[in-house]
N, C-alpha and C. Protein backbone atom coordinates (compact mmCIF):
# COMPACT_ATOMS: atom_id res chain seq x y z
N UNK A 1 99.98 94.52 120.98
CA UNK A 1 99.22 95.55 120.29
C UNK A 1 99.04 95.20 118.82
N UNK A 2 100.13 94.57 118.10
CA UNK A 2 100.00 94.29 116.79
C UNK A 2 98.82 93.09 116.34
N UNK A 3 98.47 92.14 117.45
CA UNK A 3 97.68 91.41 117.31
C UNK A 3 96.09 91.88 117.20
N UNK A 4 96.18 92.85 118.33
CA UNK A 4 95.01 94.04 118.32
C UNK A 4 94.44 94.42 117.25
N UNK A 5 95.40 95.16 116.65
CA UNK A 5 95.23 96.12 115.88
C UNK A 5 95.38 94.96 113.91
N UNK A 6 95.85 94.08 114.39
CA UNK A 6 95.51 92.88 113.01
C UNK A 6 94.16 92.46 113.30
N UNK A 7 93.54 92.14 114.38
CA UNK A 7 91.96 91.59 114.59
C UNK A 7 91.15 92.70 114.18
N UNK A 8 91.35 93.92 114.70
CA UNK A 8 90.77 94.82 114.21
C UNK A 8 90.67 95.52 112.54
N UNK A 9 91.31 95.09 112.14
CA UNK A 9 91.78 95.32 110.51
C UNK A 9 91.12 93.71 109.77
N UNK A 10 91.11 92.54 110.50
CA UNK A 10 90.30 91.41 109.96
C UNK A 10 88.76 91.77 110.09
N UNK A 11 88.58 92.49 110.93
CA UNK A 11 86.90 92.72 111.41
C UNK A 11 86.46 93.75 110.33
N UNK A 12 87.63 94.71 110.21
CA UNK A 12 87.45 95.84 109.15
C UNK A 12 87.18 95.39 107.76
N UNK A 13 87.40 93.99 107.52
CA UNK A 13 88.17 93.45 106.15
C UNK A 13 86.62 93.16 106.28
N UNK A 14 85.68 92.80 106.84
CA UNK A 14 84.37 92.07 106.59
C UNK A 14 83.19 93.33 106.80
N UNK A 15 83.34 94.15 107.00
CA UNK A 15 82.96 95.87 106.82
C UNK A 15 82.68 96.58 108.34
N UNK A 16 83.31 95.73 109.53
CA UNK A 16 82.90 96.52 110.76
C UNK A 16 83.52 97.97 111.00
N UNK A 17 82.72 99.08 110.92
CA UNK A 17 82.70 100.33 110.97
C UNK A 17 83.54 100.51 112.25
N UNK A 18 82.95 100.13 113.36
CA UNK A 18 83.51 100.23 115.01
C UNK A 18 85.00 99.76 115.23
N UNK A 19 84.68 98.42 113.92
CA UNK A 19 86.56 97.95 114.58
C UNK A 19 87.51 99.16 113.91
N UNK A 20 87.46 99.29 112.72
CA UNK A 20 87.93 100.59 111.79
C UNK A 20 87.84 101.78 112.48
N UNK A 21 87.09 102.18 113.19
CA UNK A 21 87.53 103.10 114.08
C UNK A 21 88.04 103.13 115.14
N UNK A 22 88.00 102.15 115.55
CA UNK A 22 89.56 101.88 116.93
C UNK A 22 90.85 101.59 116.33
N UNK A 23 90.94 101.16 114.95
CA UNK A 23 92.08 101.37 114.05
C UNK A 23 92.52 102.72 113.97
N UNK A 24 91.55 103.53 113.35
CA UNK A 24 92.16 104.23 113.41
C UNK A 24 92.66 105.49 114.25
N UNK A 25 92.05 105.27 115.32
CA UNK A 25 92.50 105.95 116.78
C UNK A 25 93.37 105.43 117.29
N UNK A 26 93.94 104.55 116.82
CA UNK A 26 95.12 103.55 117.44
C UNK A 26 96.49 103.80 116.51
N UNK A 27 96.27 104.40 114.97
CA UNK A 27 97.15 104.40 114.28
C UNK A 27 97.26 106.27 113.81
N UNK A 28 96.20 106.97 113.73
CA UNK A 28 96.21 107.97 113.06
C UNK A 28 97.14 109.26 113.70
N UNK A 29 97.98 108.95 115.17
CA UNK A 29 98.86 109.88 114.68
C UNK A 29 99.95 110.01 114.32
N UNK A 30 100.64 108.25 114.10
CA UNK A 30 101.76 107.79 113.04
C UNK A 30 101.32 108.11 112.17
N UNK A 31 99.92 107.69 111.21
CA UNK A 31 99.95 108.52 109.71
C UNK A 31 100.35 109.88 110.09
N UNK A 32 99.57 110.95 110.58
CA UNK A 32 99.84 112.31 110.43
C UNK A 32 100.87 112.48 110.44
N UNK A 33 101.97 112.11 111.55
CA UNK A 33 103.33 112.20 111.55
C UNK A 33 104.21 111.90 109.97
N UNK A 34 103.55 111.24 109.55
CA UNK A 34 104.47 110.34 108.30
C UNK A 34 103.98 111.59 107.15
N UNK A 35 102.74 111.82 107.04
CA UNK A 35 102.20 112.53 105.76
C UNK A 35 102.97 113.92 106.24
N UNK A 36 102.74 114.29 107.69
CA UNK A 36 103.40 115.86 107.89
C UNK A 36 105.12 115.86 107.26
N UNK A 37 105.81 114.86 107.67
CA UNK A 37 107.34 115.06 107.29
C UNK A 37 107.06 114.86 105.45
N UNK A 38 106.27 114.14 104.75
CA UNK A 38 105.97 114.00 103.48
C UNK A 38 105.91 115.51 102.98
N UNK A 39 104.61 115.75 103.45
CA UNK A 39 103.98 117.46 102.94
C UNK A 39 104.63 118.68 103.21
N UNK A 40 105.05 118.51 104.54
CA UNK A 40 105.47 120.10 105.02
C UNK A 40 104.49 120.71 105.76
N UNK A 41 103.35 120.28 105.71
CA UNK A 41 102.45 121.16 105.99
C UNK A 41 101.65 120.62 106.50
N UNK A 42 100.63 120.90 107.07
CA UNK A 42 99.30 120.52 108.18
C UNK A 42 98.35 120.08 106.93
N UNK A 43 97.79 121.12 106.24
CA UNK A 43 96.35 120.85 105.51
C UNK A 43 96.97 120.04 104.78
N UNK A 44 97.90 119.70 103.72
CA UNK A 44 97.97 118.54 102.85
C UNK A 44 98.39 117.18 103.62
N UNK A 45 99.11 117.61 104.97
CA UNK A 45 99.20 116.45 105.50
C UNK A 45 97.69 115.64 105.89
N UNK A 46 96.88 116.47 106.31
CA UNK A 46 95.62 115.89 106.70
C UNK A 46 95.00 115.16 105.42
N UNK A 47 95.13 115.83 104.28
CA UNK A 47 94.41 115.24 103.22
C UNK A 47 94.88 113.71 102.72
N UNK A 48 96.00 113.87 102.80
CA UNK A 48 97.04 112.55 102.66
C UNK A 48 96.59 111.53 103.22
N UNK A 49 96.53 111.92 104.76
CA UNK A 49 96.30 110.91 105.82
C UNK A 49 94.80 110.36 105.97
N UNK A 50 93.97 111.17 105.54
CA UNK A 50 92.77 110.61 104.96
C UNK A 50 92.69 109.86 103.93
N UNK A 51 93.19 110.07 102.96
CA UNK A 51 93.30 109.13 101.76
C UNK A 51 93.89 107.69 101.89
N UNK A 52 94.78 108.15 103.14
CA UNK A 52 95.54 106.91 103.39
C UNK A 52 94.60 105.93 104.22
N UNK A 53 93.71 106.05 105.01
CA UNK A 53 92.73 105.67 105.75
C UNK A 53 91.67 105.03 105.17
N UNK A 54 91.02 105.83 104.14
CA UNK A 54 90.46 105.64 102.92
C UNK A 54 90.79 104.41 102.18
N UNK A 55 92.26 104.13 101.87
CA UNK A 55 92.61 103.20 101.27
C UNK A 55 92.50 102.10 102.14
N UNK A 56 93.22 102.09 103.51
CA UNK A 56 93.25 100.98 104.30
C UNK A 56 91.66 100.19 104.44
N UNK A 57 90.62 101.18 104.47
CA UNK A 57 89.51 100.76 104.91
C UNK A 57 89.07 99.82 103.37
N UNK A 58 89.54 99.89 102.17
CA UNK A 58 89.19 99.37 101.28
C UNK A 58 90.01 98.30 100.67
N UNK A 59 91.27 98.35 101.94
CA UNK A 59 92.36 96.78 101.28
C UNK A 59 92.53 96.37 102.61
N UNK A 60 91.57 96.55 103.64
CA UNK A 60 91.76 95.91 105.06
C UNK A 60 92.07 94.24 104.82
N UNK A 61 91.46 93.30 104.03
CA UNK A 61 91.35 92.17 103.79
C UNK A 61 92.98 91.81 103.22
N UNK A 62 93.53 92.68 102.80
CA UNK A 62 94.92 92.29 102.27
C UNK A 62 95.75 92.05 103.01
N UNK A 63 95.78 92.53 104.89
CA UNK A 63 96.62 93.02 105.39
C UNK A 63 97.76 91.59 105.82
N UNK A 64 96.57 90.65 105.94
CA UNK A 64 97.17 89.71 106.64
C UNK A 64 97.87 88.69 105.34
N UNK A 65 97.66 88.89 104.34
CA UNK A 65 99.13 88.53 103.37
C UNK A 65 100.08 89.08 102.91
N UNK A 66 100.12 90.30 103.18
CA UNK A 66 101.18 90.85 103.33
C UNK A 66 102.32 90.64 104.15
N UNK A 67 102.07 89.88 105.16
CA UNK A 67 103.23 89.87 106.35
C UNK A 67 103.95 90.81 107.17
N UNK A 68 102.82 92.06 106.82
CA UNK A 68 103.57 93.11 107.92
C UNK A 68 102.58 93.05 108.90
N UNK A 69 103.38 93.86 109.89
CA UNK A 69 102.61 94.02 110.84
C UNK A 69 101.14 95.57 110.47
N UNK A 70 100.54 95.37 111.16
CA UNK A 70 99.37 96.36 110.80
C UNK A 70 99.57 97.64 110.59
N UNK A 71 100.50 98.19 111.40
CA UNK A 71 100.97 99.65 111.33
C UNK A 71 102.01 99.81 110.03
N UNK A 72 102.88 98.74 110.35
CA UNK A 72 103.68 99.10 108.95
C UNK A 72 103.09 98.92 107.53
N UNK A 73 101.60 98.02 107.19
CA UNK A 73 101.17 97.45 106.40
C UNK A 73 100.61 98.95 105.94
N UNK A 74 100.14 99.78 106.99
CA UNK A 74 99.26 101.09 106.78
C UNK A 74 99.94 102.18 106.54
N UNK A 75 101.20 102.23 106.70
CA UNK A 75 102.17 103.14 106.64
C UNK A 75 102.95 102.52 104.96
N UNK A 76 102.85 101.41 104.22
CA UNK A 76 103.34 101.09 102.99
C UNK A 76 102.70 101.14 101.55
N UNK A 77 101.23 101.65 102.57
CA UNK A 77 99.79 101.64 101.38
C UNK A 77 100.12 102.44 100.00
N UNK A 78 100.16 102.29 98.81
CA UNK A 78 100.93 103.22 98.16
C UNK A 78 99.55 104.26 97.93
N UNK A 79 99.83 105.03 98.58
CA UNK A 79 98.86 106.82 98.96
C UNK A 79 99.77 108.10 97.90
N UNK A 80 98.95 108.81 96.77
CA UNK A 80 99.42 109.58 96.65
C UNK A 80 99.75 110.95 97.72
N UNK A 81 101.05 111.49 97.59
CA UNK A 81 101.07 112.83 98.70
C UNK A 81 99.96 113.90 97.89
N UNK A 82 99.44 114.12 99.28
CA UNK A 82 98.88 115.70 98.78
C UNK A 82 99.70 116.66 98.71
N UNK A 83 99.41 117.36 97.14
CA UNK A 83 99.62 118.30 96.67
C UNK A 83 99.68 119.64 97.38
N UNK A 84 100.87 120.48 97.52
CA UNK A 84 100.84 121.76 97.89
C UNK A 84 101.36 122.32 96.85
N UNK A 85 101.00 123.91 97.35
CA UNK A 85 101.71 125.39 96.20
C UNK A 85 102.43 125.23 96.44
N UNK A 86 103.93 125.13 95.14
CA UNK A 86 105.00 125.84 95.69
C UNK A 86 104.88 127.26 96.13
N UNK A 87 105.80 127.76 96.63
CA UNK A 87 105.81 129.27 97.17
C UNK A 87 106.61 130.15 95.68
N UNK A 88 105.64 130.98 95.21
CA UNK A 88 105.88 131.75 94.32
C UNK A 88 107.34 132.45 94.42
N UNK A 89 108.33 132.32 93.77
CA UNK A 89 109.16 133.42 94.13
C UNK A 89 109.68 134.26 92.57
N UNK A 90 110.17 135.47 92.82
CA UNK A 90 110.54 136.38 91.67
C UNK A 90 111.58 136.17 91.62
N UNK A 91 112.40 136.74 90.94
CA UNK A 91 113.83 136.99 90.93
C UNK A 91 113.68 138.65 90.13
N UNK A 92 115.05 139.47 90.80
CA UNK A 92 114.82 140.81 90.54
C UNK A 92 116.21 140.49 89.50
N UNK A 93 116.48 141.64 88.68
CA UNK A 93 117.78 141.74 87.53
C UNK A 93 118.95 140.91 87.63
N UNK A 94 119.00 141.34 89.54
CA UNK A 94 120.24 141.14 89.74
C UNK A 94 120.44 139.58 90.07
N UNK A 95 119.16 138.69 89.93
CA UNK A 95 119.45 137.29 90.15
C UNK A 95 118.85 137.07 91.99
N UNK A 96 118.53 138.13 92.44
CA UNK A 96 118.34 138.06 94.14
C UNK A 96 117.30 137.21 93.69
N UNK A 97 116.53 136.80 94.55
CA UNK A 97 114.88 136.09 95.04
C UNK A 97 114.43 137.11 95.52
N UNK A 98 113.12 136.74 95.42
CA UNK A 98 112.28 137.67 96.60
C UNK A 98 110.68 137.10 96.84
N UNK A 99 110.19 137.29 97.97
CA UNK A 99 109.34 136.10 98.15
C UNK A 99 107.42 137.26 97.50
């Protein structure tokens, strides 16, 4: 599979749209997984994992000096996390929280 998915990331590296998308049907629900334990959350995880995709599709040509394998190469991309709210909280006199 790693050979696969490296041919497909060389094809990507020269701008094939089609191979890049069997990439990323082949990889995108290790990103989600990775950005969800990152974020906490669904919507910033998605945004993440786009960005991260985003990036791959624009350093596809790097992959193969790097020496990782394709998945780990895509999973090391340095991707900022998307941003969430913290959750507002008060504090009453007595030092409690309250949401």
């Amino acid at each position: 599979m790693d050979d696969d998915l490296a041919e497909l990331l060389l094809r990507s590296a020269g701008g094939d749209q089609w191979a890049f998308l069997r990439f990323y049907d082949a990889t995108r629900v290790a990103v989600y997984r990775l950005e969800l334990m990152r974020a906490g959350e669904a919507e910033s995880a998605e945004q993440a994992a786009a960005a991260r995709f985003v990036e791959a599709w624009r350093r596809a040509g790097a992959h193969l000096a790097s020496g990782l394998s394709p998945l780990a190469w895509l999973l090391s991309l340095p991707v900022a996390p998307a941003r969430r709210a913290a959750p507002v909280r008060m504090l009453h006199g007595d030092g409690a929280a309250c949401a």
